[in-house]
C-alpha atoms as a PDB file:
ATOM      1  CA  UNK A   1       0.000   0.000   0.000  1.00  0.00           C
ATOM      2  CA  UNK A   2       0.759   3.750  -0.866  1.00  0.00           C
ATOM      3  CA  UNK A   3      -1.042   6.408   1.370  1.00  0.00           C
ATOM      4  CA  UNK A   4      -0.569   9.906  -0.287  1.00  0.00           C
ATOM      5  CA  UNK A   5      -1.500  13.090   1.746  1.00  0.00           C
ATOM      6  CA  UNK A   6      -1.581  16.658  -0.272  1.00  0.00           C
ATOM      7  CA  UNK A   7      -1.231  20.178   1.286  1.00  0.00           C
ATOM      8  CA  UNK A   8      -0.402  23.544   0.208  1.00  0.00           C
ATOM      9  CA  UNK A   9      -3.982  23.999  -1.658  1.00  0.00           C
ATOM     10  CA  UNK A  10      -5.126  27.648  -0.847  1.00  0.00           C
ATOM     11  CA  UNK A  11      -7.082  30.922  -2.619  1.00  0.00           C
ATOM     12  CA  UNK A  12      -4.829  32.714  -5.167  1.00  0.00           C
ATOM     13  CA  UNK A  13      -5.850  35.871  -7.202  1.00  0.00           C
ATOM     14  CA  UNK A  14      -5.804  35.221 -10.800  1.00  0.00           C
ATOM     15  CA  UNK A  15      -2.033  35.699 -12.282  1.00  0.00           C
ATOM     16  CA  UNK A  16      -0.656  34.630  -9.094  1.00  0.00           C
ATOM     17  CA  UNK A  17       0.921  30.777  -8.174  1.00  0.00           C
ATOM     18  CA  UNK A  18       0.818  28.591  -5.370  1.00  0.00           C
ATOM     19  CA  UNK A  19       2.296  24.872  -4.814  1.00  0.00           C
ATOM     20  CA  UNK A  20       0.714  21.903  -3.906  1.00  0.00           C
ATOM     21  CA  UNK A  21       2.641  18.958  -2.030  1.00  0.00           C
ATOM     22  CA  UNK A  22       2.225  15.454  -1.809  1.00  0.00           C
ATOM     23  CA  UNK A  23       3.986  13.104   0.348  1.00  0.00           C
ATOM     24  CA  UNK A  24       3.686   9.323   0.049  1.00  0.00           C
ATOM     25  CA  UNK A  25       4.382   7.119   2.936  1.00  0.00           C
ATOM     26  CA  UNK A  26       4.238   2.937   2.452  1.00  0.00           C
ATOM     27  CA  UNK A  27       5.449   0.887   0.091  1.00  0.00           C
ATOM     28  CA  UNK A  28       6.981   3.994  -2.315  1.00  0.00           C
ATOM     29  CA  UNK A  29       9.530   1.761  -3.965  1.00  0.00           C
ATOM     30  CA  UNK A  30       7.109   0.268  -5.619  1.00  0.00           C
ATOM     31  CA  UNK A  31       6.038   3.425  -7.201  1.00  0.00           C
ATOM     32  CA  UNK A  32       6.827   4.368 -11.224  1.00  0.00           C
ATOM     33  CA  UNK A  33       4.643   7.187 -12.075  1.00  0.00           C
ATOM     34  CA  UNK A  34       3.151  10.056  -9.903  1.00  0.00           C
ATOM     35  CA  UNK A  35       0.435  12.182 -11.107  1.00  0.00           C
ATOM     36  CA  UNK A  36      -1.677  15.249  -9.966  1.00  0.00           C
ATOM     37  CA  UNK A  37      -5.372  15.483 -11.440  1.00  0.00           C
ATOM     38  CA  UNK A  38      -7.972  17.749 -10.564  1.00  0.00           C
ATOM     39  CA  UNK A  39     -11.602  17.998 -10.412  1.00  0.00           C
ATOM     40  CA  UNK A  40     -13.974  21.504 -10.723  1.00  0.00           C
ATOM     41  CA  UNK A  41     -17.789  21.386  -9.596  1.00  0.00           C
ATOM     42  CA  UNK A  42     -19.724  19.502 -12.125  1.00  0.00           C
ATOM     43  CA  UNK A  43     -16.970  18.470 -14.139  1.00  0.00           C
ATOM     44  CA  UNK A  44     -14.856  15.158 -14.444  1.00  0.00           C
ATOM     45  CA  UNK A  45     -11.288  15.055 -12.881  1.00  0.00           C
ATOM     46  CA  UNK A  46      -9.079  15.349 -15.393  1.00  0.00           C
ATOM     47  CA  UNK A  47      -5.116  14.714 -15.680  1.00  0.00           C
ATOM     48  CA  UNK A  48      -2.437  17.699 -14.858  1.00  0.00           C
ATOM     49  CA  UNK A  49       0.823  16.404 -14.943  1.00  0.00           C
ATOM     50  CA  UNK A  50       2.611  13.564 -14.048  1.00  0.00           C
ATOM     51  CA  UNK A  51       6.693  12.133 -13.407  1.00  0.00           C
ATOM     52  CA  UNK A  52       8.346   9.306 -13.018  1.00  0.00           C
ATOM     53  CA  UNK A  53       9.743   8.275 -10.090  1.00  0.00           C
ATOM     54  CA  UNK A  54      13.294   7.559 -10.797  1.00  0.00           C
ATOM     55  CA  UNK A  55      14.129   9.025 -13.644  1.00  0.00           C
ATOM     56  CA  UNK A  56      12.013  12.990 -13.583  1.00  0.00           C
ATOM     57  CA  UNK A  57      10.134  12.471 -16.906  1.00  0.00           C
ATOM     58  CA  UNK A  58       7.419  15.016 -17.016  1.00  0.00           C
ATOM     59  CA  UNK A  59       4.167  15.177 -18.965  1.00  0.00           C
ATOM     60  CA  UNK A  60       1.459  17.945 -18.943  1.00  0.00           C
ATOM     61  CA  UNK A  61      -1.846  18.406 -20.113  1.00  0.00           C
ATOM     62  CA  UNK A  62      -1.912  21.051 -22.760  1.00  0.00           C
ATOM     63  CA  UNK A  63      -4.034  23.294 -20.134  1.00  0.00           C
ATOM     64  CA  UNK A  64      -1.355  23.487 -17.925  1.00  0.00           C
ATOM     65  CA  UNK A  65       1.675  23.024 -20.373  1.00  0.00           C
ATOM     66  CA  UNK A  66       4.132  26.525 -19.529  1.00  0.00           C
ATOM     67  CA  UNK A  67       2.350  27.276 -16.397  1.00  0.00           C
ATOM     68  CA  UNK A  68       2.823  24.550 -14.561  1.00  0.00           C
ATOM     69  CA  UNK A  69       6.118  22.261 -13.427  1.00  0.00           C
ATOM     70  CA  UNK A  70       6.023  18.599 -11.801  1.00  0.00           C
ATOM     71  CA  UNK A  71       9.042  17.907  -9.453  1.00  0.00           C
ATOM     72  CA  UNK A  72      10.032  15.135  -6.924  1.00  0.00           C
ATOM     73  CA  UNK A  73      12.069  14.992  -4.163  1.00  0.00           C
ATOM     74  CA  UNK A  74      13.113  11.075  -3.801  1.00  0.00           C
ATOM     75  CA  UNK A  75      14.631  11.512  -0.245  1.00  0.00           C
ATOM     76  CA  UNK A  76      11.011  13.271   0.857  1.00  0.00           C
ATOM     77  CA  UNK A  77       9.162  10.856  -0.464  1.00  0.00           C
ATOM     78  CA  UNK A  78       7.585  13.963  -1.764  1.00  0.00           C
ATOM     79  CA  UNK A  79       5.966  15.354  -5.111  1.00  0.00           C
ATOM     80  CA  UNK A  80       5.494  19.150  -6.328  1.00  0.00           C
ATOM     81  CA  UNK A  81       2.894  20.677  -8.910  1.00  0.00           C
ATOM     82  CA  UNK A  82       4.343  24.486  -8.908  1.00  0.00           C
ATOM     83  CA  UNK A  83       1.485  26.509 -10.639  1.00  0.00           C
ATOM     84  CA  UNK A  84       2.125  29.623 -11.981  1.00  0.00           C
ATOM     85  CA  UNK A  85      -0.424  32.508 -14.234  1.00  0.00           C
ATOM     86  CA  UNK A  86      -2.969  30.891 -12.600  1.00  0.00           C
ATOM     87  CA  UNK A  87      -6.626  31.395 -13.725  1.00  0.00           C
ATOM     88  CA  UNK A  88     -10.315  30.491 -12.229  1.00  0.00           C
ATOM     89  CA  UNK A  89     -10.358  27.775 -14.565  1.00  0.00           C
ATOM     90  CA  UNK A  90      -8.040  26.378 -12.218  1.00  0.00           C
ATOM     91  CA  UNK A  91      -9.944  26.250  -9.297  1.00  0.00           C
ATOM     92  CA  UNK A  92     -10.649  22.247  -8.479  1.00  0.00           C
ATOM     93  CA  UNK A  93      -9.776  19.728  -6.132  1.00  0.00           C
ATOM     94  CA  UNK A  94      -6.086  18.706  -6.911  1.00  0.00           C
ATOM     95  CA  UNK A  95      -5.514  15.251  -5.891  1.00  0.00           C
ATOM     96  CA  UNK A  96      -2.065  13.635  -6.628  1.00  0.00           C
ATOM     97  CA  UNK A  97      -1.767   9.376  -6.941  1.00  0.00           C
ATOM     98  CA  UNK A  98       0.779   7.176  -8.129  1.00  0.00           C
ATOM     99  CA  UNK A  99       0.956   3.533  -9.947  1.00  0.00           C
ATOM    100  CA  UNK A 100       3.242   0.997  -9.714  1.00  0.00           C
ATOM    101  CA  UNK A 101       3.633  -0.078 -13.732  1.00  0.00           C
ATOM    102  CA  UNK A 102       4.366   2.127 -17.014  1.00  0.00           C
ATOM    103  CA  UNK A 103       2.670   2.682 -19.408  1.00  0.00           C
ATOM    104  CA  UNK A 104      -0.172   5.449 -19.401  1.00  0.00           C
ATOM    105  CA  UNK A 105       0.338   8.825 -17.952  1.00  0.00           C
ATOM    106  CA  UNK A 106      -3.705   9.210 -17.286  1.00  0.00           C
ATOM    107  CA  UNK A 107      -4.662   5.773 -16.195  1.00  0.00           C
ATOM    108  CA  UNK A 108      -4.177   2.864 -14.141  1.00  0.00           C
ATOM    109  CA  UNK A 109      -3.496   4.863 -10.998  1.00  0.00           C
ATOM    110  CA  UNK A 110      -3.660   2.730  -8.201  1.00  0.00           C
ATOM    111  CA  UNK A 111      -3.382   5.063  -4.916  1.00  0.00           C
ATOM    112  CA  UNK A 112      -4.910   8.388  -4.446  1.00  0.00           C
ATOM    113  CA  UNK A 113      -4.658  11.440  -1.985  1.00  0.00           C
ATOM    114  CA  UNK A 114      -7.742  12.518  -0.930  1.00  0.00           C
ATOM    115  CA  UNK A 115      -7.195  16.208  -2.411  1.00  0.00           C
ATOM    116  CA  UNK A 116      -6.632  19.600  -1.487  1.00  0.00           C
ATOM    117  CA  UNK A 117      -8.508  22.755  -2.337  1.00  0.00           C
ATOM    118  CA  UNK A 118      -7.281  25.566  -5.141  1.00  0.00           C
ATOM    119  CA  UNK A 119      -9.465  28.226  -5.477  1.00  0.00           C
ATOM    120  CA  UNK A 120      -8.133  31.154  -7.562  1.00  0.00           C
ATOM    121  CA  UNK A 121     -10.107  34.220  -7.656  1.00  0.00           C
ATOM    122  CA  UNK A 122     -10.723  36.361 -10.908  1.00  0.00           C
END
């Protein structure tokens, strides 16, 4: 098991930037592939960004692609979504997870955080 806590969600003026954490605790050397997703009101969640474990890969959705960066910190146990320009289409629930095989950046997740709050204000 993987258990995955987020922080760092807040309320951000529109242009501004703000970074979310996530720490996993467990069995993280079974990890390959973190990912942050986030979910408005009335819409689906949707995928943000992700990175590989060991070696930093990082994908984006084209949303966020140039305004936001995915880091790790291996020795934390701990992944970063830094987002910058920020705008109220932003404001969701981000909730990072992680799987344990390759393959797809978007599915097959098989822990997730239970979320943290980004509300950016226009």
């Amino acid at each position: 098991q993987v258990h995955l806590v987020e922080s760092g969600g807040g309320l951000v003026q529109a242009g501004g930037s703000l970074r979310v954490s996530c720490v996993a605790s467990g069995r993280t050397f079974s990890m390959v592939l973190m990912g942050w997703f986030r979910q408005a009101p009335g819409k689906e969640r949707e995928f943000v960004a992700a990175i590989s474990w060991s070696g930093g890969s990082t994908y984006y959705a084209d949303s966020v692609k140039g305004r936001f960066a995915v880091s790790r910190d291996s020795a934390k146990n701990t992944v970063y979504l830094q987002m910058n320009s920020l705008k109220p289409e932003d404001t969701a629930v981000y909730s990072c997870a992680a799987k344990n095989s390759g393959g797809s950046t978007i599915y097959g997740y098989n822990y997730w955080g239970q979320g943290t709050q980004v509300t950016v204000s226009s």
